[in-house]
Protein backbone atom coordinates (compact mmCIF):
# COMPACT_ATOMS: atom_id res chain seq x y z
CA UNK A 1 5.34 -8.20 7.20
CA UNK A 2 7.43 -5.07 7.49
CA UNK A 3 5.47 -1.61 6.73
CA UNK A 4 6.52 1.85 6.58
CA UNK A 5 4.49 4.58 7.83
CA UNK A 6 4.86 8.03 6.24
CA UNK A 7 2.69 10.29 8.16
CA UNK A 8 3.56 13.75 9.99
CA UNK A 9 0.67 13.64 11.70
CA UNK A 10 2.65 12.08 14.86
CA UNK A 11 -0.56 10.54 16.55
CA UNK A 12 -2.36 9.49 13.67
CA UNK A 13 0.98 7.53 13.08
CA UNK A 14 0.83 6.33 16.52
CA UNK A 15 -3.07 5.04 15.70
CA UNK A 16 -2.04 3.66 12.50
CA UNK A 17 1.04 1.51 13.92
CA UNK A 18 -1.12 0.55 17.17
CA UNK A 19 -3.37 -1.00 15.14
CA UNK A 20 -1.64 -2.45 12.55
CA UNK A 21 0.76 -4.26 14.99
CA UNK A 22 -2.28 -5.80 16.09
CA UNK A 23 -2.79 -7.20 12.94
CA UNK A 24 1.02 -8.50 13.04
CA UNK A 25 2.67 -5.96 10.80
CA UNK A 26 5.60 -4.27 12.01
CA UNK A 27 5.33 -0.94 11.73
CA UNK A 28 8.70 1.72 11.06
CA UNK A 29 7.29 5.47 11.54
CA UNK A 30 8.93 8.58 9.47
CA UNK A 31 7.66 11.72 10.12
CA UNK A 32 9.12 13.80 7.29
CA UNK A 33 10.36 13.72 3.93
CA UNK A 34 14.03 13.27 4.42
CA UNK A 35 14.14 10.67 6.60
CA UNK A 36 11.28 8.62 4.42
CA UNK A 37 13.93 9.14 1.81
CA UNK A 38 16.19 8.08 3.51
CA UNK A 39 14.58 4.97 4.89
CA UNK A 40 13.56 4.01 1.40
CA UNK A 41 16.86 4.08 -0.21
CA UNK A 42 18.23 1.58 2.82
CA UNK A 43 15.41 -0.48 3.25
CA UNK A 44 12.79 -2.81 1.36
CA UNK A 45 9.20 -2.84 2.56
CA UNK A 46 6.16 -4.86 1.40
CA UNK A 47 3.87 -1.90 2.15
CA UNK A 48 4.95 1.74 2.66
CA UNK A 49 1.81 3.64 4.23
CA UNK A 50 2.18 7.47 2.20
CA UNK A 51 1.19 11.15 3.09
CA UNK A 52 1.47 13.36 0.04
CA UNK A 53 1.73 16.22 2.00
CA UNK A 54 5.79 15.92 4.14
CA UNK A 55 7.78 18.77 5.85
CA UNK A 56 10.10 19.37 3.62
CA UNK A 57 8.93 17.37 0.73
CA UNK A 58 5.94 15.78 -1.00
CA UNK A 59 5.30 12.24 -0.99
CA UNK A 60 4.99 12.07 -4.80
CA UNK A 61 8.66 12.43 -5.04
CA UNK A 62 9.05 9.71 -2.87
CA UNK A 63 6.58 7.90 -5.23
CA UNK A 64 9.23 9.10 -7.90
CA UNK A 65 12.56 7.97 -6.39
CA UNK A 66 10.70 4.71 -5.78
CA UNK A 67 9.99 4.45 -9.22
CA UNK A 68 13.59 5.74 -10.09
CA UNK A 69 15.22 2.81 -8.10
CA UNK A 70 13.70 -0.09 -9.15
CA UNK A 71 11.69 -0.87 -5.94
CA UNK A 72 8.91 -3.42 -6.01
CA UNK A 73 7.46 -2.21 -2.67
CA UNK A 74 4.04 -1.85 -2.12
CA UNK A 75 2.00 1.70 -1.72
CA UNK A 76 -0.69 3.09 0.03
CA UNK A 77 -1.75 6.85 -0.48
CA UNK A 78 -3.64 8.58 2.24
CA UNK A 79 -4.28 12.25 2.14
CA UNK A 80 -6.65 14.44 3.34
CA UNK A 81 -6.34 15.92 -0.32
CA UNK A 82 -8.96 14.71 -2.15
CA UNK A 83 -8.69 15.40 -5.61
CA UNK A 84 -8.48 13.81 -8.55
CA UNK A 85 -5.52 14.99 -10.11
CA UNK A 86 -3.92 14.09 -6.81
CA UNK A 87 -4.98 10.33 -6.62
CA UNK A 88 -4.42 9.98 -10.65
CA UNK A 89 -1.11 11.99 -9.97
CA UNK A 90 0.01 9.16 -7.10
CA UNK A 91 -1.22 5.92 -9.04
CA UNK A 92 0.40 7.00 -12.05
CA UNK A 93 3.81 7.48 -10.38
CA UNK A 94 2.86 3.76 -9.25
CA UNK A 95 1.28 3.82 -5.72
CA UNK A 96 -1.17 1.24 -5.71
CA UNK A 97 -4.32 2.09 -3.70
CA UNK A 98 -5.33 5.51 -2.44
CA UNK A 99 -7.25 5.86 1.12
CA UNK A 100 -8.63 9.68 1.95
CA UNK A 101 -8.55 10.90 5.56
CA UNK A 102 -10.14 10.51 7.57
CA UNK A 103 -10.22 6.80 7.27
CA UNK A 104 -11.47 3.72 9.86
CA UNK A 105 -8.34 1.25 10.71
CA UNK A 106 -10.26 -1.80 9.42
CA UNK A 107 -10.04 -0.23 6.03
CA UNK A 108 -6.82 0.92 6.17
CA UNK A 109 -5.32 -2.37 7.36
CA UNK A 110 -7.84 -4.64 4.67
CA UNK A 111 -6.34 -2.40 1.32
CA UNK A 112 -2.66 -2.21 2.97
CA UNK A 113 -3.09 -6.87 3.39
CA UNK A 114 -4.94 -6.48 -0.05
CA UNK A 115 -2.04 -5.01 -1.40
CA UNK A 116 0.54 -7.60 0.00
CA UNK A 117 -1.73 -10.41 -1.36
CA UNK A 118 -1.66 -8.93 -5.23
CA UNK A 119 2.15 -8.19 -4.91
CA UNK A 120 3.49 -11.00 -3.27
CA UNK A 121 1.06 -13.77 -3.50
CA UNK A 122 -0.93 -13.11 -7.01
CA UNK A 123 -4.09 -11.70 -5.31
CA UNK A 124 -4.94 -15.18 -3.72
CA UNK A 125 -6.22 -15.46 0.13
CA UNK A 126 -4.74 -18.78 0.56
CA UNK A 127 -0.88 -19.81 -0.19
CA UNK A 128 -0.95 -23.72 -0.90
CA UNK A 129 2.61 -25.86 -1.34
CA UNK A 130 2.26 -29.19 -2.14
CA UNK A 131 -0.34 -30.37 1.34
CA UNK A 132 0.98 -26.87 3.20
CA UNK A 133 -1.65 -24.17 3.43
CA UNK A 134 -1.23 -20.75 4.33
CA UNK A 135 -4.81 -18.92 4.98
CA UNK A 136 -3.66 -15.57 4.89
CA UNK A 137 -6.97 -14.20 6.00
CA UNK A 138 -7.19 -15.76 8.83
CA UNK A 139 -3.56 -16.42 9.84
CA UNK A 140 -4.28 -20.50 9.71
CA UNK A 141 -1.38 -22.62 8.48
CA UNK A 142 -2.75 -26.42 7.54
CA UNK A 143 -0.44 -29.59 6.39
CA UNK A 144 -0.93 -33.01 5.58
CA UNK A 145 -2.47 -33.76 9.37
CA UNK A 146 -4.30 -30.27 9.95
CA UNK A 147 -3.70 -27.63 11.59
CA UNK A 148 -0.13 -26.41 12.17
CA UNK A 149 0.21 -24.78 15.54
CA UNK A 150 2.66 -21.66 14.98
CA UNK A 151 3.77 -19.23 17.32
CA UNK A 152 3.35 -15.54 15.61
CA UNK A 153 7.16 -15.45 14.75
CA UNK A 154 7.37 -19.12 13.28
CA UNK A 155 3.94 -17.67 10.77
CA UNK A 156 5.34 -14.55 9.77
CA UNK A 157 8.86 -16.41 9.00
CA UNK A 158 6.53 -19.03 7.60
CA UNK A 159 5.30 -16.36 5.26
CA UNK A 160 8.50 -14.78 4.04
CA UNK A 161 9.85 -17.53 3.08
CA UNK A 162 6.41 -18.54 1.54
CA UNK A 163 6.92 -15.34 -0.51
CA UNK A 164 10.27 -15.68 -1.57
CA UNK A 165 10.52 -19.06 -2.50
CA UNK A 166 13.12 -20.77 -3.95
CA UNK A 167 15.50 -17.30 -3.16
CA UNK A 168 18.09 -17.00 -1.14
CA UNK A 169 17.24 -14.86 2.48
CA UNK A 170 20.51 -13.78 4.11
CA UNK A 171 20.42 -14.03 7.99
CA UNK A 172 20.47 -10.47 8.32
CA UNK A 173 16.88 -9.84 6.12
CA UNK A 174 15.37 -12.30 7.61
CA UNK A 175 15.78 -10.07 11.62
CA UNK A 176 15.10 -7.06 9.62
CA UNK A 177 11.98 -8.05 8.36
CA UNK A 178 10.74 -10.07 11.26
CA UNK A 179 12.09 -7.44 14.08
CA UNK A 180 12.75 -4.28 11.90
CA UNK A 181 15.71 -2.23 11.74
CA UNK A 182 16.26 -1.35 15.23
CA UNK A 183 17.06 -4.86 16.83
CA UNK A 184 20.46 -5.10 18.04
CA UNK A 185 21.82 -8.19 16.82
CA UNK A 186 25.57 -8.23 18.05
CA UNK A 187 27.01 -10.45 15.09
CA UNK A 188 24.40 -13.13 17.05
CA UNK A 189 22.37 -15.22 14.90
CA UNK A 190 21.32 -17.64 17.36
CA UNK A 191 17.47 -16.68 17.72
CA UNK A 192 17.39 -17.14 14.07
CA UNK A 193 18.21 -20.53 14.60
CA UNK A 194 15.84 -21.58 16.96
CA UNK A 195 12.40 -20.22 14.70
CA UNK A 196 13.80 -21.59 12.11
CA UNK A 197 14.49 -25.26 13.52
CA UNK A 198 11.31 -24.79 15.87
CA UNK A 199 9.27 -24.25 12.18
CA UNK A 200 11.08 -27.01 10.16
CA UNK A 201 10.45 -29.40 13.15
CA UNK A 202 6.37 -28.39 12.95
CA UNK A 203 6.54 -28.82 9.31
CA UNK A 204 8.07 -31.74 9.69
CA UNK A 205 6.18 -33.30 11.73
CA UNK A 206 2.85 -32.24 10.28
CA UNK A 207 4.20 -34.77 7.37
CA UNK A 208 5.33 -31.54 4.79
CA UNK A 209 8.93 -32.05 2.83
CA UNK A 210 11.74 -30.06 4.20
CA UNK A 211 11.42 -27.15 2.97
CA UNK A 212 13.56 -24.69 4.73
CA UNK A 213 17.25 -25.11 3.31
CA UNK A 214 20.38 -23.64 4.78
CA UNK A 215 22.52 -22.05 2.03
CA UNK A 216 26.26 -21.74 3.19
CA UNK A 217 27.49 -18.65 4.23
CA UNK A 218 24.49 -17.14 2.49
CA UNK A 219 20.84 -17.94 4.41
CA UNK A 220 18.10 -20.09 3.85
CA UNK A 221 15.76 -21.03 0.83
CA UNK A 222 12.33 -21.82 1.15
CA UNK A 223 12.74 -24.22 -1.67
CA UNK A 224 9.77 -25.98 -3.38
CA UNK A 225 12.25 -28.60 -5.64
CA UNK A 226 12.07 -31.84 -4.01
CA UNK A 227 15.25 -32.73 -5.65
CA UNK A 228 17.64 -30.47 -3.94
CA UNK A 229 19.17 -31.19 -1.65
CA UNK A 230 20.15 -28.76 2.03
CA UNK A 231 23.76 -28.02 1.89
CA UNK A 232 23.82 -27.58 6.52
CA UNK A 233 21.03 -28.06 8.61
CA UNK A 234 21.63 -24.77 10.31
């Protein structure tokens, strides 16, 4: 899961992305107001991490150009402001949890997953298709045999397909989300390939449909019909 961190508070943003890679996010820093803008207008995120207080800028007009382009992402306000007006302010321009500073990591990283779980998977802990079960607490996939042995990659591709199901991923979201905007791919989709066969062939083998569908020209589709049929196997 891809997060941005707004923070100008250079080594608290260093703490926050430490920790949170731990917890298999992938963390993009910003350190001031016109690059979060920036990064927002280029870029989807399933959690954006938000200082109200920017060089430059204040994060609730980031909250407001959110709101003014339509984007679904996910947000997290922590401030060392700790007002009312401020926190009412930010959740009524549509962040969706506020944390005051100072804060413990635990926390921060349980309401940042909490939010991911209400946005993207209807506030449940576990993801179940069909036999497949995604135990998003405790980073478990099961099938129809048990437990599905996944490589970190193979689970976090596992889960955005999981929560973007039966929609088309192009090649190039797919590295985006899973490495972050910085990879250089060279036109060279080949790694894709491989976590994506390596995961079908797990599924597979665990005794759960086909899921993953190529889409030609397009991506993939993590689709949940049993009727339709893949169009290319890569």
């Amino acid at each position: 899961m891809k997060l941005l961190v707004i923070e100008d508070e250079i080594e608290l943003s260093k703490s926050i992305c430490s920790y949170l890679k731990k917890d298999n996010f992938i963390c993009e820093p910003t350190y001031d107001f016109d690059d979060a803008m920036h990064k927002i207008s280029e870029n989807d995120y399933e959690c954006i991490i938000l200082d109200i207080t920017l060089p430059k800028g204040s994060g609730l007009n980031i909250l407001r150009e959110l709101k003014y382009l339509g984007k679904a992402d996910g947000v997290l306000i922590v401030s060392a402001k700790n007002s009312l007006n401020d926190k009412l302010d930010g959740l009524n321009l549509g962040a969706d949890d506020y944390l005051t500073k100072p804060f413990h990591m635990p926390e921060l990283s349980a309401r940042v997953a909490a939010i991911i779980r209400r946005k993207y998977f209807e506030g449940q802990n576990k993801i179940i298709t069909d036999d497949l079960i995604i135990d998003l607490q405790n980073k478990v996939v099961n099938g129809k045999k048990g437990s599905i042995d996944l490589t970190r990659k193979e689970y976090e591709l596992l889960l955005y397909f999981t929560a973007n199901k039966n929609k088309v991923i192009t090649k190039d979201a797919i590295v985006e989300h899973l490495w972050g905007e910085h990879i250089d791919m060279n036109d060279n989709h080949d790694f894709i390939y491989t976590h994506i066969k390596n995961l079908r062939k797990k599924l597979i083998q665990d005794g759960c449909r086909d899921y993953i569908k190529a889409v030609y020209g397009m991506g993939y589709k993590f689709n949940t019909d049993a009727d339709e049929k893949t169009t290319d196997k890569r």
